[in-house]
C-alpha atoms as a PDB file:
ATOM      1  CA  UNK A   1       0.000   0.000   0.000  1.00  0.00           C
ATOM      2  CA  UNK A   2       1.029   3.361  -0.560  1.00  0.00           C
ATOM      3  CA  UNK A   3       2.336   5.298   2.545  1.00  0.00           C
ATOM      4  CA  UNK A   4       0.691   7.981   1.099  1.00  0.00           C
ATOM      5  CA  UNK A   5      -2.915   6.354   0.909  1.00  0.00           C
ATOM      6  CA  UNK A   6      -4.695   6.288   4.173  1.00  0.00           C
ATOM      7  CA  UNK A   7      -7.072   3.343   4.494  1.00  0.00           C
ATOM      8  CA  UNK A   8      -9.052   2.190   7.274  1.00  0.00           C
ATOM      9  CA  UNK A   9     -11.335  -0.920   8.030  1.00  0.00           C
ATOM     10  CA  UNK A  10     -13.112   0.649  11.019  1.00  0.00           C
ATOM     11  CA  UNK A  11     -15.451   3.407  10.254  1.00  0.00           C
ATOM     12  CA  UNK A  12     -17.072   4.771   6.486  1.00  0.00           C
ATOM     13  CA  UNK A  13     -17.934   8.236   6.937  1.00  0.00           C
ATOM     14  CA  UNK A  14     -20.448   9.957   3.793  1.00  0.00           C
ATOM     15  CA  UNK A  15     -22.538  13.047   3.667  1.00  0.00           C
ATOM     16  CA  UNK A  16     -25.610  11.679   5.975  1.00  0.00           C
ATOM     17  CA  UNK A  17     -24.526   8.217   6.284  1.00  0.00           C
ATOM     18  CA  UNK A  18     -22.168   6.842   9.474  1.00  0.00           C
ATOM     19  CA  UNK A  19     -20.841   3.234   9.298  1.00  0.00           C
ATOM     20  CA  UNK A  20     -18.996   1.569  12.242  1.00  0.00           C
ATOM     21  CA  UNK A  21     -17.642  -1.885  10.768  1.00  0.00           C
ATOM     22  CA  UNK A  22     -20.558  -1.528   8.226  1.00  0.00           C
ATOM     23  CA  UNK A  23     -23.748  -1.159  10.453  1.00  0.00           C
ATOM     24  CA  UNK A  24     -25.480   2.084  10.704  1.00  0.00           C
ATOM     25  CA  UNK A  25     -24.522   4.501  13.161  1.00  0.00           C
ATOM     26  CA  UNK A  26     -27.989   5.162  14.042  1.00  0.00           C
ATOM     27  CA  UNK A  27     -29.326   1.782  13.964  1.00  0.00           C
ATOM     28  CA  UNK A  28     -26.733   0.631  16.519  1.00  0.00           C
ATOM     29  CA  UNK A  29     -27.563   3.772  18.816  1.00  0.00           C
ATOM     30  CA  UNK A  30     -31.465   2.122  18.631  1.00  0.00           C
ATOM     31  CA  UNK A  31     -30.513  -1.451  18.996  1.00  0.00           C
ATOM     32  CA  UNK A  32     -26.879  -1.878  21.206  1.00  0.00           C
ATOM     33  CA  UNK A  33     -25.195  -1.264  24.021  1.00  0.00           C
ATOM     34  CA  UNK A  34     -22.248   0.974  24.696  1.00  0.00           C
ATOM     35  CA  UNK A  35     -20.052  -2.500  25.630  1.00  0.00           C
ATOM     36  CA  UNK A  36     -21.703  -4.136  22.523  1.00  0.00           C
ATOM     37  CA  UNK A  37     -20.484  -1.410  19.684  1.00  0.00           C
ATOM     38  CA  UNK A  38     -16.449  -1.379  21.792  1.00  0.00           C
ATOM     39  CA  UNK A  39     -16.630  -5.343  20.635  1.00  0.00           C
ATOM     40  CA  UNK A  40     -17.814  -4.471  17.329  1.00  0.00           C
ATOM     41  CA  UNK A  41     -14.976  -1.660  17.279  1.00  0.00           C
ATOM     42  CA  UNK A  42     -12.437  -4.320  18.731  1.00  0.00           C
ATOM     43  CA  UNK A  43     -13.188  -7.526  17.499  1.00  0.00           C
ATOM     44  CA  UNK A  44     -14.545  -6.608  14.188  1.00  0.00           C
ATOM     45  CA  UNK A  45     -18.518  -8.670  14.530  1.00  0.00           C
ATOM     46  CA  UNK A  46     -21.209  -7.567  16.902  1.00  0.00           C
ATOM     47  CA  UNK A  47     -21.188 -10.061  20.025  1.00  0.00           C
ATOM     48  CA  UNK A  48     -23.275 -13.038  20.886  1.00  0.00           C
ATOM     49  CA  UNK A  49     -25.184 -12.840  24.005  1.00  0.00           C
ATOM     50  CA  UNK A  50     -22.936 -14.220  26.344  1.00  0.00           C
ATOM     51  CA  UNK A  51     -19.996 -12.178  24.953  1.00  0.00           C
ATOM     52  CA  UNK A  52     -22.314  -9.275  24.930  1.00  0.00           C
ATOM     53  CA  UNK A  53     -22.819  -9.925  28.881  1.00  0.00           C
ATOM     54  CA  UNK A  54     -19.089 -10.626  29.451  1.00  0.00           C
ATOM     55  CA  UNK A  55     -18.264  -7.320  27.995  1.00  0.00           C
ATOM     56  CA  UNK A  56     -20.670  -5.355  30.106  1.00  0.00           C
ATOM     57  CA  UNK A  57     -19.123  -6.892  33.058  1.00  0.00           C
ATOM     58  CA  UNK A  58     -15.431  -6.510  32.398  1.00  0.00           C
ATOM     59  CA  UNK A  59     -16.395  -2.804  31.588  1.00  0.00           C
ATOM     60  CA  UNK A  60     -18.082  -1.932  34.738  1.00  0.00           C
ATOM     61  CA  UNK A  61     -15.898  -4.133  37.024  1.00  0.00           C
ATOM     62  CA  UNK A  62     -12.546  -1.470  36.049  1.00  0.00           C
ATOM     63  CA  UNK A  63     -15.040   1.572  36.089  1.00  0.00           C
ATOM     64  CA  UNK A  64     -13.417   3.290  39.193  1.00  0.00           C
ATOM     65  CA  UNK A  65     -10.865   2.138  42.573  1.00  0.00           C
ATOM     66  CA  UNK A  66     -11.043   4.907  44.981  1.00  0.00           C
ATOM     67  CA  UNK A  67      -8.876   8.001  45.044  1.00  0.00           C
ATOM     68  CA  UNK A  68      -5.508   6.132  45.578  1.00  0.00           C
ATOM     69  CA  UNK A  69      -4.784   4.773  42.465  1.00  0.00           C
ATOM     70  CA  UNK A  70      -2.245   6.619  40.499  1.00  0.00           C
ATOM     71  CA  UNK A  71      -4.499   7.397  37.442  1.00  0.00           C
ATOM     72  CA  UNK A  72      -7.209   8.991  39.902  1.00  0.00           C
ATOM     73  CA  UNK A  73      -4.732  10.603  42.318  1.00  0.00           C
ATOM     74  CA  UNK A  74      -2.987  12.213  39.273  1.00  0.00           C
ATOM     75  CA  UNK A  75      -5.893  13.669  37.213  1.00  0.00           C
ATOM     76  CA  UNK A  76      -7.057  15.147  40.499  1.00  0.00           C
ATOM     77  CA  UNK A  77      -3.632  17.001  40.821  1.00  0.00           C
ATOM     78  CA  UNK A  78      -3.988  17.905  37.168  1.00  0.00           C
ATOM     79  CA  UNK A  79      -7.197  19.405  37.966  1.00  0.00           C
ATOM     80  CA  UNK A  80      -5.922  20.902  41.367  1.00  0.00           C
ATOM     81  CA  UNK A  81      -3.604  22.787  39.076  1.00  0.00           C
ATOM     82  CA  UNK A  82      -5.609  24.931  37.238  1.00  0.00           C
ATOM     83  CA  UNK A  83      -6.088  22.823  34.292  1.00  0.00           C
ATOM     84  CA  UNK A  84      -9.413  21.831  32.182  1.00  0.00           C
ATOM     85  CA  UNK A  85     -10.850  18.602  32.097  1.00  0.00           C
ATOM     86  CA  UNK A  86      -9.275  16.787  29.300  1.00  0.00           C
ATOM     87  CA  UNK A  87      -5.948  17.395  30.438  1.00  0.00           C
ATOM     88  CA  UNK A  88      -6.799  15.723  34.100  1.00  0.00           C
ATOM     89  CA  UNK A  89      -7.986  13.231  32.521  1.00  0.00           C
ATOM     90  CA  UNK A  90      -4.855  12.827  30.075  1.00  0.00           C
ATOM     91  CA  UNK A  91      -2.872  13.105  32.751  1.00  0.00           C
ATOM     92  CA  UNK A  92      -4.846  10.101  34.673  1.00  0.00           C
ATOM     93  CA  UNK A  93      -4.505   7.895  31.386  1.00  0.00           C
ATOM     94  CA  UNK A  94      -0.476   8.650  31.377  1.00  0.00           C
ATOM     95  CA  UNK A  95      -0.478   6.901  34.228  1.00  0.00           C
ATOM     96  CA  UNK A  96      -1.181   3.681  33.067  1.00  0.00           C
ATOM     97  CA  UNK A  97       1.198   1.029  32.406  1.00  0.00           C
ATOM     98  CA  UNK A  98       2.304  -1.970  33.181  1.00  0.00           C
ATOM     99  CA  UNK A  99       1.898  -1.443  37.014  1.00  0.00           C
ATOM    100  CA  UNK A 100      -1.179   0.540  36.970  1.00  0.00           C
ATOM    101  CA  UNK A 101      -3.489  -1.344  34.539  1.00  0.00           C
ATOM    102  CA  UNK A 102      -1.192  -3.578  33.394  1.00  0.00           C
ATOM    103  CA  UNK A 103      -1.870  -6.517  34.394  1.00  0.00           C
ATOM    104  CA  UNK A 104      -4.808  -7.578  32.694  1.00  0.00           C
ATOM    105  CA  UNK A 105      -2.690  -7.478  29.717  1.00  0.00           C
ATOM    106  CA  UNK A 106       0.453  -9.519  30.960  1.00  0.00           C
ATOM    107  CA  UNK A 107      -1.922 -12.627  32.460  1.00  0.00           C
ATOM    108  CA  UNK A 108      -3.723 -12.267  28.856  1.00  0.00           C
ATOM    109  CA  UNK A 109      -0.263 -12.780  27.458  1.00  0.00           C
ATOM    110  CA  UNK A 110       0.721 -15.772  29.582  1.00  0.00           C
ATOM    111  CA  UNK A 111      -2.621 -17.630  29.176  1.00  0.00           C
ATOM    112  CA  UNK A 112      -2.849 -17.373  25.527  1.00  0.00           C
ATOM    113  CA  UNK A 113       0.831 -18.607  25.336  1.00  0.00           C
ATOM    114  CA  UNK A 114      -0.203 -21.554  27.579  1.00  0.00           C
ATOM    115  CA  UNK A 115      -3.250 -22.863  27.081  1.00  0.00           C
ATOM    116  CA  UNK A 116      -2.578 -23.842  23.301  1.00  0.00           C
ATOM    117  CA  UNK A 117      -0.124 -26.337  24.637  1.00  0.00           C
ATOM    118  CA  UNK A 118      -2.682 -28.678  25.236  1.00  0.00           C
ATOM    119  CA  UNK A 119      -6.084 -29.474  26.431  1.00  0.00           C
ATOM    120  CA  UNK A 120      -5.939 -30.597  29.869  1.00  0.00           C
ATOM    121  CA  UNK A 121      -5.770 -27.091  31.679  1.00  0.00           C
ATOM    122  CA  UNK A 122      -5.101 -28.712  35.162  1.00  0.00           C
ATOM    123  CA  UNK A 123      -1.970 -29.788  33.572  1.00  0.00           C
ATOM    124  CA  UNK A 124      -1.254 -27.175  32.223  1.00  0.00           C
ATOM    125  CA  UNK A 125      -1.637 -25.130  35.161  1.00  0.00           C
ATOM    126  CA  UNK A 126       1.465 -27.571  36.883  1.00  0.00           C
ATOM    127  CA  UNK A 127       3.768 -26.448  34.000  1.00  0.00           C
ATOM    128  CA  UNK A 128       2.829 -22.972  34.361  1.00  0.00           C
ATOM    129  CA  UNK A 129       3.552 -23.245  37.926  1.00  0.00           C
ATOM    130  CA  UNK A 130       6.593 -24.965  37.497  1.00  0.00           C
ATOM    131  CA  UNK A 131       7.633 -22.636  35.070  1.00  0.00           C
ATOM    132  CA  UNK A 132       6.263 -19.743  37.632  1.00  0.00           C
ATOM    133  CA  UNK A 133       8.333 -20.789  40.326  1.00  0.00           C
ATOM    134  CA  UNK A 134      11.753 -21.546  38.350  1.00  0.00           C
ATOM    135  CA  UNK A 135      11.714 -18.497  36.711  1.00  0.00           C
ATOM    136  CA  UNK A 136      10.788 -16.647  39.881  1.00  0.00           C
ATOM    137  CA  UNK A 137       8.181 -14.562  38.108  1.00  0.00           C
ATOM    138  CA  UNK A 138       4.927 -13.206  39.523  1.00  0.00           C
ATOM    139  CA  UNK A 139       1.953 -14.561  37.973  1.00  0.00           C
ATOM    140  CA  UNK A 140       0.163 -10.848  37.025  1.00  0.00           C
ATOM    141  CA  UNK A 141      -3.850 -11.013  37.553  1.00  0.00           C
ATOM    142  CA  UNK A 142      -3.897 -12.820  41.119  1.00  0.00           C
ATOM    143  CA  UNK A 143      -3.653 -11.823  44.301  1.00  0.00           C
ATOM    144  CA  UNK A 144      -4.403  -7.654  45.194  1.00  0.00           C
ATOM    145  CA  UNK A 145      -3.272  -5.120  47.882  1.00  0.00           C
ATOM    146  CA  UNK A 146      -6.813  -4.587  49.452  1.00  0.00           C
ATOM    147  CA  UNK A 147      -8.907  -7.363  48.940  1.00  0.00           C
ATOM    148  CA  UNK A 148      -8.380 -11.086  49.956  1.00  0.00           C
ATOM    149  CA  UNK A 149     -11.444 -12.042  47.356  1.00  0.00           C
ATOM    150  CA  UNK A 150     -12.061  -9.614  44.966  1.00  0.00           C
ATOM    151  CA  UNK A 151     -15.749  -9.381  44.738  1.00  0.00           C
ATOM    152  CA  UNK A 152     -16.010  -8.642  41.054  1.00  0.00           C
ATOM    153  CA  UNK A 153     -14.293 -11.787  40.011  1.00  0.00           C
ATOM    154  CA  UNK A 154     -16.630 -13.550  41.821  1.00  0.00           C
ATOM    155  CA  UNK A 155     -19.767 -11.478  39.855  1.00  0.00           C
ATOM    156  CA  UNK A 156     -18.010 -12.013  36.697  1.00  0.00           C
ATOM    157  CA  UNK A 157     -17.134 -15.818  36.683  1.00  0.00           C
ATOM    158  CA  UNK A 158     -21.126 -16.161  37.955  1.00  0.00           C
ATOM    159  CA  UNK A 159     -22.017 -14.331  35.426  1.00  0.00           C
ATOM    160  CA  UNK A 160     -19.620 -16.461  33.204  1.00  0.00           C
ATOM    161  CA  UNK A 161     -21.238 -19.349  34.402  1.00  0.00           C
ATOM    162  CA  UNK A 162     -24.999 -18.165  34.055  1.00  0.00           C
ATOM    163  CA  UNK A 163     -24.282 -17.830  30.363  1.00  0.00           C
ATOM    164  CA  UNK A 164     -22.377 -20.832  29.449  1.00  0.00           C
ATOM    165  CA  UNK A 165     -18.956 -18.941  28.868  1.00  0.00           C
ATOM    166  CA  UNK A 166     -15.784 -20.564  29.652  1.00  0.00           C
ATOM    167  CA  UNK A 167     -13.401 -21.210  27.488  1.00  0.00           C
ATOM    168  CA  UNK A 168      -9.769 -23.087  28.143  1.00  0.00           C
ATOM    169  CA  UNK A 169      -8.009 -19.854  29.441  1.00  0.00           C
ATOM    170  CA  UNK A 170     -11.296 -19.367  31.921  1.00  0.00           C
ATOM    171  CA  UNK A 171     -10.289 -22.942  33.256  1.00  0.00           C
ATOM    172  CA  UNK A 172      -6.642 -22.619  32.931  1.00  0.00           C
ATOM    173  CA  UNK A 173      -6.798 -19.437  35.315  1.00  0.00           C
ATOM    174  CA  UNK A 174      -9.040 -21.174  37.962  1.00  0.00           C
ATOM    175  CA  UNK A 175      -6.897 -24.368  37.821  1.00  0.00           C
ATOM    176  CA  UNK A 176      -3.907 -21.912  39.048  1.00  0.00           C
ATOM    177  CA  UNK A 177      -5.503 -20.292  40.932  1.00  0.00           C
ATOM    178  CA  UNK A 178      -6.403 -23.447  43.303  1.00  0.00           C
ATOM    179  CA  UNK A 179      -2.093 -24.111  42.696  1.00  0.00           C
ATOM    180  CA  UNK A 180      -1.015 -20.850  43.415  1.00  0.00           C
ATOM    181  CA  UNK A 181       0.423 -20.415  47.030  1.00  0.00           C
ATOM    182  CA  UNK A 182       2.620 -17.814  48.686  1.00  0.00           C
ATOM    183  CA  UNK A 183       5.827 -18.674  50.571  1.00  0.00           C
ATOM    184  CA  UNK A 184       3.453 -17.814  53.794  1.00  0.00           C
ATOM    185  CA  UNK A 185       1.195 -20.846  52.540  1.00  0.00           C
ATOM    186  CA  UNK A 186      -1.287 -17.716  51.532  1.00  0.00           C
ATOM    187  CA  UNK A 187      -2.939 -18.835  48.422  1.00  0.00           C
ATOM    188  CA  UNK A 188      -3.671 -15.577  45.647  1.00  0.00           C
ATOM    189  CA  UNK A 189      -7.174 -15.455  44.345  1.00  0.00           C
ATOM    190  CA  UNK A 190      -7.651 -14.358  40.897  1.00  0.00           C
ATOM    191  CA  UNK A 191      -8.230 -10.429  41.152  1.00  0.00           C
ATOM    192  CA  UNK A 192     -10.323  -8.201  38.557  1.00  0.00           C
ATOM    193  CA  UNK A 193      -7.473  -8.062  36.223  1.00  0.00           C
ATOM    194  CA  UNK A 194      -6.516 -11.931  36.088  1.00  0.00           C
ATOM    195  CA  UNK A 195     -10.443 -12.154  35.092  1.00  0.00           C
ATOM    196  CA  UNK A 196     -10.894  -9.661  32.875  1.00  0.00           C
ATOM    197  CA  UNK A 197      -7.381 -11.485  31.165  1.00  0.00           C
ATOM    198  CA  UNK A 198      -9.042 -14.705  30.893  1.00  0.00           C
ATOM    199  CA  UNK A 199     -12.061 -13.930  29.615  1.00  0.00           C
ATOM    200  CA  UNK A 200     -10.844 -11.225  26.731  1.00  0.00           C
ATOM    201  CA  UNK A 201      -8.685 -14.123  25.731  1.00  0.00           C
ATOM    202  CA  UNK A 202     -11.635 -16.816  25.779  1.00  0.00           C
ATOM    203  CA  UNK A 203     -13.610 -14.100  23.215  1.00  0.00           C
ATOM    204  CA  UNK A 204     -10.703 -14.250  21.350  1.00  0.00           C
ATOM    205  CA  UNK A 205      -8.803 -10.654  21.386  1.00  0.00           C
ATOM    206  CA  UNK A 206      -5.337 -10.192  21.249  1.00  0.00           C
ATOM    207  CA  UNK A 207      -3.721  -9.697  24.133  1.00  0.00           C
ATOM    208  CA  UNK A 208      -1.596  -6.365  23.073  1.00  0.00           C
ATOM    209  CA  UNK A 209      -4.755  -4.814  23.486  1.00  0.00           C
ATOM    210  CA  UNK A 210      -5.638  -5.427  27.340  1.00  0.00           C
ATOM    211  CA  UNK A 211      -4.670  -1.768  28.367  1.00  0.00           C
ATOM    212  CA  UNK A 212      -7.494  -1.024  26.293  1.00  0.00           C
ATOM    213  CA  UNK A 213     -10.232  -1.996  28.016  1.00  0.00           C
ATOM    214  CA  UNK A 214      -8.701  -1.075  31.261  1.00  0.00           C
ATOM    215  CA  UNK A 215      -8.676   2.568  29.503  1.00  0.00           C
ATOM    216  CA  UNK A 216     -12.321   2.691  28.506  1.00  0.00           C
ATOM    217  CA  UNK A 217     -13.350   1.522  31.684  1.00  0.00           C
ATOM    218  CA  UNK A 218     -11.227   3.514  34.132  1.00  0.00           C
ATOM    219  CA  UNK A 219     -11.863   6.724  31.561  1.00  0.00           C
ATOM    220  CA  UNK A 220     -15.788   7.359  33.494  1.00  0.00           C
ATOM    221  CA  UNK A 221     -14.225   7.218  36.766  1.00  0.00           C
ATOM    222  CA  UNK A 222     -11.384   9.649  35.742  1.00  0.00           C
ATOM    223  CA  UNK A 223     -13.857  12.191  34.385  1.00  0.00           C
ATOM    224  CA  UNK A 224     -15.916  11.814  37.410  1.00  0.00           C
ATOM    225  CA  UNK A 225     -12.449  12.278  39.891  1.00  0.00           C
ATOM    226  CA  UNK A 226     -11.646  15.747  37.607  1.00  0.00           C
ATOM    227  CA  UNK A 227     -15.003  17.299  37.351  1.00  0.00           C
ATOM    228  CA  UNK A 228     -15.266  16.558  41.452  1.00  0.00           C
ATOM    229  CA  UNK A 229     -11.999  17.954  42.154  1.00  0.00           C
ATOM    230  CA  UNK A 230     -12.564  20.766  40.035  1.00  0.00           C
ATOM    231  CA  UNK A 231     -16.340  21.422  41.406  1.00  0.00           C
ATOM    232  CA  UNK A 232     -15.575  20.469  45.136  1.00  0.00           C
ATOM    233  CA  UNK A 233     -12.457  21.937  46.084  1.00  0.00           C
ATOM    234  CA  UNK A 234     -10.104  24.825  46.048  1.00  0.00           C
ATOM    235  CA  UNK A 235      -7.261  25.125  43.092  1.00  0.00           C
ATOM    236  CA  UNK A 236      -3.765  23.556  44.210  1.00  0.00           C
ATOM    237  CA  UNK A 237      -4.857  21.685  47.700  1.00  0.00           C
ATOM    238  CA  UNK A 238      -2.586  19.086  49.411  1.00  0.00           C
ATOM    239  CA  UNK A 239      -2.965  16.009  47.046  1.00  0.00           C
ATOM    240  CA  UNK A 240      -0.958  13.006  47.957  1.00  0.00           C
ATOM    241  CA  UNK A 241       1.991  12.650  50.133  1.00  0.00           C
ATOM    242  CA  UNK A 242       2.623  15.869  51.975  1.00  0.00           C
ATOM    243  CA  UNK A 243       5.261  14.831  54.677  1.00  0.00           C
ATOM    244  CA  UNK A 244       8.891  13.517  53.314  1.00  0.00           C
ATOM    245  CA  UNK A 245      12.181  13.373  54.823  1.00  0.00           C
ATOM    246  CA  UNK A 246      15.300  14.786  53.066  1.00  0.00           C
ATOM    247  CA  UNK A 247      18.190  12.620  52.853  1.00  0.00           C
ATOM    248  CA  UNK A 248      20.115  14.547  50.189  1.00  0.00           C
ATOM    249  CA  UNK A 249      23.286  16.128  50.610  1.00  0.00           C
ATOM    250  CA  UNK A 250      24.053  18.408  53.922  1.00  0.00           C
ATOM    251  CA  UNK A 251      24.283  22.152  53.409  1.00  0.00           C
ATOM    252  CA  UNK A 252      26.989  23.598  51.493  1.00  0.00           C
ATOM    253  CA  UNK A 253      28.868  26.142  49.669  1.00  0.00           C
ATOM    254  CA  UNK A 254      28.822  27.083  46.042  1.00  0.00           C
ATOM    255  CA  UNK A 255      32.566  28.451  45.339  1.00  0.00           C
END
């Protein structure tokens, strides 16, 4: 293809007419869901029901965490500064990496690497785990700082289970997750991001594109954190950490 020709697959734009993937603008705005028309955007075919359900769930589960997280915390110091909304919220989204919203994406990674290498997933989960523990990695998507269970896994493999969806990396996440012990004899649950990992892989999506849905999600909550901050409070208020101690260099001389 020329460099110079711009081509796209996603959206067909024409005086009065809007097509995303080929359906009508309008008659998806009638007939779908928000989470429906980010699968048709993503994956490229409207979803069935149960993927349909799944995606509602993964999208509300990331919505918001508090004030602590660094997306949150930082878009409200955007805001704090003086700034309008879409930079708080650009500054939020900055934040997220591979330690902030992250995971999701790096336990996609590692279950669509493992479980095409065969079709018992309990066995595959010992390999894993063998391979876990002489590699001394940290299985991303299990365990989480605040909650010994997180409650939204537990919504979203029920509602996994209402609908008849599980797929091999579905099982091969549970199955380590029943293997997967701390040093303390602690074991580490599967947290939102493990699930949300699992099932984007089971619908098939790539997993280079994990951050993504953490980004929709978290997106509301952001915009809800900078329009508080900027409605609630006074410009540039103590946000964060305010006491430190200094452990540079003593006092000294310039020459």
């Amino acid at each position: 293809m020329d460099n110079n020709e711009m081509k796209t697959a996603i959206t067909k734009i024409e005086p009065g007419s809007i097509r995303v993937k080929g359906y009508d603008i309008v008659e998806l705005m009638e007939k779908k869901t928000f989470a429906e028309v980010v699968f048709l955007l993503l994956k490229g075919e409207l979803p069935n029901n149960a993927e349909a359900k799944m995606m509602e769930a993964m999208l509300v589960s990331s919505v918001d965490h508090g004030v602590t997280p660094p997306s949150s915390l930082a878009t409200r110091v955007v805001a704090s500064g003086g700034n309008p909304l879409n930079a708080a919220i650009a500054g939020g989204i900055l934040t997220i990496g591979d330690s902030h919203g992250g995971a999701m994406e790096k336990c996609a990674k590692i279950l669509q690497e493992w479980a095409v290498k065969g079709d018992d997933m309990n066995e595959i989960a010992d390999q894993l785990l063998a391979h876990i523990k002489s590699t001394k990695m940290r299985m991303p998507g299990f365990g989480h700082r605040l909650h010994r269970t997180d409650p939204r896994t537990v919504k979203m493999f029920e509602i996994a289970k209402e609908h008849n969806f599980t797929g091999k990396h579905i099982e091969l996440a549970k199955a380590l997750e029943s293997k997967l012990i701390t040093k303390s004899g602690k074991t580490l649950p599967i947290n939102v991001d493990g699930a949300i990992g699992a099932v984007m892989s089971d619908m098939g999506f790539d997993y280079r594109i994990g951050k993504g849905f953490f980004i929709i999600s978290r997106c509301a909550g952001l915009i809800a954190h900078a329009y508080e901050e900027l409605t609630r409070y006074k410009p540039m208020r103590k946000l964060g950490l305010t006491d430190y101690t200094y452990d540079g260099p003593g006092e000294r001389v310039v020459e």
